[in-house]
C-alpha atoms as a PDB file:
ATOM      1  CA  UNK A   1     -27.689 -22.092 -13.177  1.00  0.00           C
ATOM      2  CA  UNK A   2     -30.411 -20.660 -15.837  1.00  0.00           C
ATOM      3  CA  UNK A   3     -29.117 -18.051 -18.403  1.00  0.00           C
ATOM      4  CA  UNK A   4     -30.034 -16.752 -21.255  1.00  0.00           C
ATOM      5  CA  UNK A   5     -29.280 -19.054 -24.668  1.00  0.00           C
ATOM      6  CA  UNK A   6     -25.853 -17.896 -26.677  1.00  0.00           C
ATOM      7  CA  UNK A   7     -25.402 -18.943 -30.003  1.00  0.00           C
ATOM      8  CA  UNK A   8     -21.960 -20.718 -29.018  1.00  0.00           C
ATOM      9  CA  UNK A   9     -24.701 -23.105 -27.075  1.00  0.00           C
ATOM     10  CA  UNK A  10     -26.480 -24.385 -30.656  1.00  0.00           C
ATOM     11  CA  UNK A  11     -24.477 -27.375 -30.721  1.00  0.00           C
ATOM     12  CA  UNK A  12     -25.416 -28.450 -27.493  1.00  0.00           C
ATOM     13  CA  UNK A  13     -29.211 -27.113 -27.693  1.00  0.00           C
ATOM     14  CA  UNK A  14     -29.318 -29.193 -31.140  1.00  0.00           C
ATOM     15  CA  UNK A  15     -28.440 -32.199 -29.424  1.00  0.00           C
ATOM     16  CA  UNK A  16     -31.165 -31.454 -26.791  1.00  0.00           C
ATOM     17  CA  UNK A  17     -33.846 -30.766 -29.148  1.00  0.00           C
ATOM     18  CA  UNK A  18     -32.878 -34.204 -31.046  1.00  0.00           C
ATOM     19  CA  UNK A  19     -33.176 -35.979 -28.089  1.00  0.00           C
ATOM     20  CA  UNK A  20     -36.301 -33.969 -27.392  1.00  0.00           C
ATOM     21  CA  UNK A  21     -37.368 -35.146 -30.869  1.00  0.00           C
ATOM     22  CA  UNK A  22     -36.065 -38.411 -31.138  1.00  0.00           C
ATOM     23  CA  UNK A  23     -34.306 -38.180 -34.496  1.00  0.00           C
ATOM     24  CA  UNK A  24     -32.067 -35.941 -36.230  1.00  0.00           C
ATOM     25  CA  UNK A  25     -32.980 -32.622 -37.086  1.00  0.00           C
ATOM     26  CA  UNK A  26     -32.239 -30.853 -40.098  1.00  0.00           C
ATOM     27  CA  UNK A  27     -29.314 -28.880 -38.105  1.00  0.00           C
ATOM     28  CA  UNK A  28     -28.840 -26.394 -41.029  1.00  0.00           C
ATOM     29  CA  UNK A  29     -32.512 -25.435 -40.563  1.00  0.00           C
ATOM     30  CA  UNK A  30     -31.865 -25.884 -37.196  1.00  0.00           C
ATOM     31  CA  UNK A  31     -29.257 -23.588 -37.015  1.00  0.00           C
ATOM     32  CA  UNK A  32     -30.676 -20.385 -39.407  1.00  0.00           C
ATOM     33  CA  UNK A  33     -34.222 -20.630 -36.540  1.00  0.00           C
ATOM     34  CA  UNK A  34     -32.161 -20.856 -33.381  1.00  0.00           C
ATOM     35  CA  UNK A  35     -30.032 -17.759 -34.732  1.00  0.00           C
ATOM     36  CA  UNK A  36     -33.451 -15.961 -35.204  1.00  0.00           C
ATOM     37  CA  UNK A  37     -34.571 -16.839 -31.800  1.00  0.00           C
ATOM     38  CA  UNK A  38     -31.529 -15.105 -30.598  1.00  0.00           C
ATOM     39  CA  UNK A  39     -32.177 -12.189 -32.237  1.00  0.00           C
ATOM     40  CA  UNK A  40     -36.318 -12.165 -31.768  1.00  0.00           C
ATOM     41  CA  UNK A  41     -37.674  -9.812 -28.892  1.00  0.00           C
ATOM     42  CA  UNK A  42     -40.428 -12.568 -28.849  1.00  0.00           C
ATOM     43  CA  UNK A  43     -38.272 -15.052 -28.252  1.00  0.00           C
ATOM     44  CA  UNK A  44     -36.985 -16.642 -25.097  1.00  0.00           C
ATOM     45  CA  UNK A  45     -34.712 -19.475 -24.853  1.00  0.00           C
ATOM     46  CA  UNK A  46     -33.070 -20.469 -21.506  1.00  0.00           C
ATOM     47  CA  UNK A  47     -30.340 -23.387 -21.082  1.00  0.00           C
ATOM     48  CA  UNK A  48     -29.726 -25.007 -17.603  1.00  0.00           C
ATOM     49  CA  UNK A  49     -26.131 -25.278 -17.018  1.00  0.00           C
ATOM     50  CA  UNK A  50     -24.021 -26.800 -14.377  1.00  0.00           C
ATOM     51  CA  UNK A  51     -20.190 -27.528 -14.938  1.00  0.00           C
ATOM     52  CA  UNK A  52     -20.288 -25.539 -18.169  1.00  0.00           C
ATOM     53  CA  UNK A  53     -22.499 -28.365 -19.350  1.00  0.00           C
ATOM     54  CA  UNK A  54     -26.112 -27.807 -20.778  1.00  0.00           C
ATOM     55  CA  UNK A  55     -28.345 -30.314 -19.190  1.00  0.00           C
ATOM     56  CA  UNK A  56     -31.779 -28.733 -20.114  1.00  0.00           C
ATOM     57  CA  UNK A  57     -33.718 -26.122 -22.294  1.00  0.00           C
ATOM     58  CA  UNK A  58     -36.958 -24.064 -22.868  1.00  0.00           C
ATOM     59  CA  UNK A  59     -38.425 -21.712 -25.386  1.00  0.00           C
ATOM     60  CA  UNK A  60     -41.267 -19.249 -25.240  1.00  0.00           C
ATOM     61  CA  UNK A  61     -42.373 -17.738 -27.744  1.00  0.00           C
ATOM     62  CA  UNK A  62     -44.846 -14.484 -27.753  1.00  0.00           C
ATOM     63  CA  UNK A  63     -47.845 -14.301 -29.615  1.00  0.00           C
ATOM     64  CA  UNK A  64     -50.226 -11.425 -30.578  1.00  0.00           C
ATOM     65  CA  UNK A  65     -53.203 -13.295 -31.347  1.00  0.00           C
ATOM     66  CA  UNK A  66     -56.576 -11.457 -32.517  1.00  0.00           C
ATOM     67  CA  UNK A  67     -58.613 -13.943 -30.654  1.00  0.00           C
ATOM     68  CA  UNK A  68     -56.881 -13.068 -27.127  1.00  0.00           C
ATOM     69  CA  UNK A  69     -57.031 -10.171 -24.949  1.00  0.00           C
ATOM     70  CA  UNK A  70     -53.407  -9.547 -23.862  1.00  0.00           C
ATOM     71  CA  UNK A  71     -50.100 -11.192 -25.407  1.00  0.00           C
ATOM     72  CA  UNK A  72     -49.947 -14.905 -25.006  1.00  0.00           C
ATOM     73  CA  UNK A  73     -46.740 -17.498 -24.816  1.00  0.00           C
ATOM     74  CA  UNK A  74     -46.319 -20.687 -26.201  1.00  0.00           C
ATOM     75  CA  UNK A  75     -43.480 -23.241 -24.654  1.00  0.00           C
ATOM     76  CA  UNK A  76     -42.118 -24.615 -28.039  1.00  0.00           C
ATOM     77  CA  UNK A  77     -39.415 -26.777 -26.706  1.00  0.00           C
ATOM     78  CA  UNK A  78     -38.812 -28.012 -23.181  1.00  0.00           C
ATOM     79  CA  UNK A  79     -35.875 -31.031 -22.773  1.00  0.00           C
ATOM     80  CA  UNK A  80     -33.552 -31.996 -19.978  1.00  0.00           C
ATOM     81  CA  UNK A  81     -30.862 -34.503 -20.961  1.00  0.00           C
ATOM     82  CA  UNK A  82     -32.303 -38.165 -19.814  1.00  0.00           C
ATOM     83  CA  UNK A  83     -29.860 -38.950 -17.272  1.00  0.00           C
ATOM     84  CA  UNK A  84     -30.465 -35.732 -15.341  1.00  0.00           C
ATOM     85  CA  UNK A  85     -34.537 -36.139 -15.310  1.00  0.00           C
ATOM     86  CA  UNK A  86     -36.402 -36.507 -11.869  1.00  0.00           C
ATOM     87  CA  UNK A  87     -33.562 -33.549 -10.367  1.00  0.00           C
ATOM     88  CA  UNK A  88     -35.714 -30.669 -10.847  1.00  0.00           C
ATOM     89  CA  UNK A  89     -34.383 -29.113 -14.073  1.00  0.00           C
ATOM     90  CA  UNK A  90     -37.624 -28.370 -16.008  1.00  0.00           C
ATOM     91  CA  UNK A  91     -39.524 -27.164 -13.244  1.00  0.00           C
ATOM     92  CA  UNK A  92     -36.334 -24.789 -12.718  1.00  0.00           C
ATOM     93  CA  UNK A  93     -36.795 -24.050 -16.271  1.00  0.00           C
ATOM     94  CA  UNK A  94     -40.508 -23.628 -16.681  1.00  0.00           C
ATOM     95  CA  UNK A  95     -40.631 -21.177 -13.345  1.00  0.00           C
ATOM     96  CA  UNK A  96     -38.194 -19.458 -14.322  1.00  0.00           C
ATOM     97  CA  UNK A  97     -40.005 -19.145 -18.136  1.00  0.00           C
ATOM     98  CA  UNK A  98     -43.313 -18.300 -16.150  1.00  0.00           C
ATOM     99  CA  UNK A  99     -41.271 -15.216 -14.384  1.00  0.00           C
ATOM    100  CA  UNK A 100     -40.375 -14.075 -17.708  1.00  0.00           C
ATOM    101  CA  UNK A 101     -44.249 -14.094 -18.797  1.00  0.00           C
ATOM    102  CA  UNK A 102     -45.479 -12.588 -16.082  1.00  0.00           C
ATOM    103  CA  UNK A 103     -42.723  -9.590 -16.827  1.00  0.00           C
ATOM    104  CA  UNK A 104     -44.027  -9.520 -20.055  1.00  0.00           C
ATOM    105  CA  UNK A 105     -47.844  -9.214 -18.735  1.00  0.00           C
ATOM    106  CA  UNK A 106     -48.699 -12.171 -20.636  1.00  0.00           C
ATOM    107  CA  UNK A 107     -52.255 -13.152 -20.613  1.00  0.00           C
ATOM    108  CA  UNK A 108     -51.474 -17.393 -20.632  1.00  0.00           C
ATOM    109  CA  UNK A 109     -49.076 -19.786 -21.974  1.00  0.00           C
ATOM    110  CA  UNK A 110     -49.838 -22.468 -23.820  1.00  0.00           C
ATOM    111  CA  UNK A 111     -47.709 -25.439 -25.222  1.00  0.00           C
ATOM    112  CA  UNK A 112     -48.476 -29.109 -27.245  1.00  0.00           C
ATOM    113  CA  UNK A 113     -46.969 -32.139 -26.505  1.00  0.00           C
ATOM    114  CA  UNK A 114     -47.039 -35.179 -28.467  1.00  0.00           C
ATOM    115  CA  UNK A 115     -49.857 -37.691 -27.270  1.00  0.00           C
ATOM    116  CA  UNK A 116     -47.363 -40.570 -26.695  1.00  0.00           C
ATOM    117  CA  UNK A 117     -45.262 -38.624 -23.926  1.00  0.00           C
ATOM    118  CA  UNK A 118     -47.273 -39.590 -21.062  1.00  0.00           C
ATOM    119  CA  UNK A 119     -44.371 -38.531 -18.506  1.00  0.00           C
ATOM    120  CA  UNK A 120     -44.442 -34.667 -19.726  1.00  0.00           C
ATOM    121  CA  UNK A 121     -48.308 -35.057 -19.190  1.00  0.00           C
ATOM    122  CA  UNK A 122     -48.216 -36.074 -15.816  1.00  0.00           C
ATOM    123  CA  UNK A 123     -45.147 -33.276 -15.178  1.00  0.00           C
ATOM    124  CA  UNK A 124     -47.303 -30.566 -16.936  1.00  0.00           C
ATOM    125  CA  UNK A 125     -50.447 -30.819 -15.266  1.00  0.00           C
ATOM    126  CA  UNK A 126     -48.500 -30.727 -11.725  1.00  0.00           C
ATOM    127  CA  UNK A 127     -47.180 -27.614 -12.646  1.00  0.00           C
ATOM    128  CA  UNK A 128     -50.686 -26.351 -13.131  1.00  0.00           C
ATOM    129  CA  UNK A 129     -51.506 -26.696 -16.996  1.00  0.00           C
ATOM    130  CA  UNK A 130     -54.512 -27.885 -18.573  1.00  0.00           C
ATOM    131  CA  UNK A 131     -55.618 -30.217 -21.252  1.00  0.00           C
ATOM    132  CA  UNK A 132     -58.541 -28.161 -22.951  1.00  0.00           C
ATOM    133  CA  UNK A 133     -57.364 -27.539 -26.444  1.00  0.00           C
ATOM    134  CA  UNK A 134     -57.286 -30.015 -29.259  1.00  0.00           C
ATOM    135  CA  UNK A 135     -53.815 -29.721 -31.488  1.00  0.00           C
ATOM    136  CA  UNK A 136     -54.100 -31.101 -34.770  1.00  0.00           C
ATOM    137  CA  UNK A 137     -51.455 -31.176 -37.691  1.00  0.00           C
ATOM    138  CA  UNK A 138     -50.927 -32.321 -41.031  1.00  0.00           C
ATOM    139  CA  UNK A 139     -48.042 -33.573 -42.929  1.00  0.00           C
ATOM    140  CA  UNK A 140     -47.050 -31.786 -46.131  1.00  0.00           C
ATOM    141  CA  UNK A 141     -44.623 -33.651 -47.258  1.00  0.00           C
ATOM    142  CA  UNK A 142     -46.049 -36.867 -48.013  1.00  0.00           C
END
């Protein structure tokens, strides 16, 4: 079942998102920006649940971009717990995600992904996205 996040899911979700991330996130920054996204009317977040037990999540988030002509989404995080992969969870997630943007009238989504995670390439693209924007980032905190 797809709800809406709670904030009595952020333990759970924090696990996701370090699994997602493959380290440990700073859970008391963690914590204060999930809170936020609860609270933000451009903010989405979804969990999958079954048994009372999260075993995926997504976040949109809206953007009001100069550049665009209409609202635009972004798909920030997107994780289902490894041993419940390949059963349909984040293409649950992302349709569901997609209904939400369309409500919204929502001119695109967009999202990154990191360049090793050839898997979520291969999953976006057959849910219809597109590789034709360059992401680039720099570390300030060397």
């Amino acid at each position: 079942m797809i709800e809406q996040a709670k904030l009595h899911d952020q333990e759970e979700i924090y696990q996701l998102i370090c699994i997602l991330e493959d380290k440990e996130i700073n859970k008391d920054h963690f914590m204060k920006v999930f809170q936020n996204g609860l609270e933000n009317n451009d903010v989405e977040m979804l969990v999958y649940k079954k048994e009372n037990q999260i075993l995926g999540f997504i976040s949109l988030y809206i953007h009001h971009y100069l550049h665009h002509d209409d609202d635009t989404g972004e798909i920030v995080e997107l994780v289902v717990k490894p041993n419940y992969r390949g059963l349909r969870i984040g293409e649950r997630l992302i349709t569901r995600i997609e209904e939400f943007a369309k409500e919204c009238h929502l001119e695109q989504i967009e999202l990154s992904t990191s360049t090793y995670r050839k898997k979520a390439h291969q999953f976006y693209e057959a849910h219809g996205y597109k590789k034709d924007h360059y992401n680039y980032t720099k570390d300030l905190k060397l």
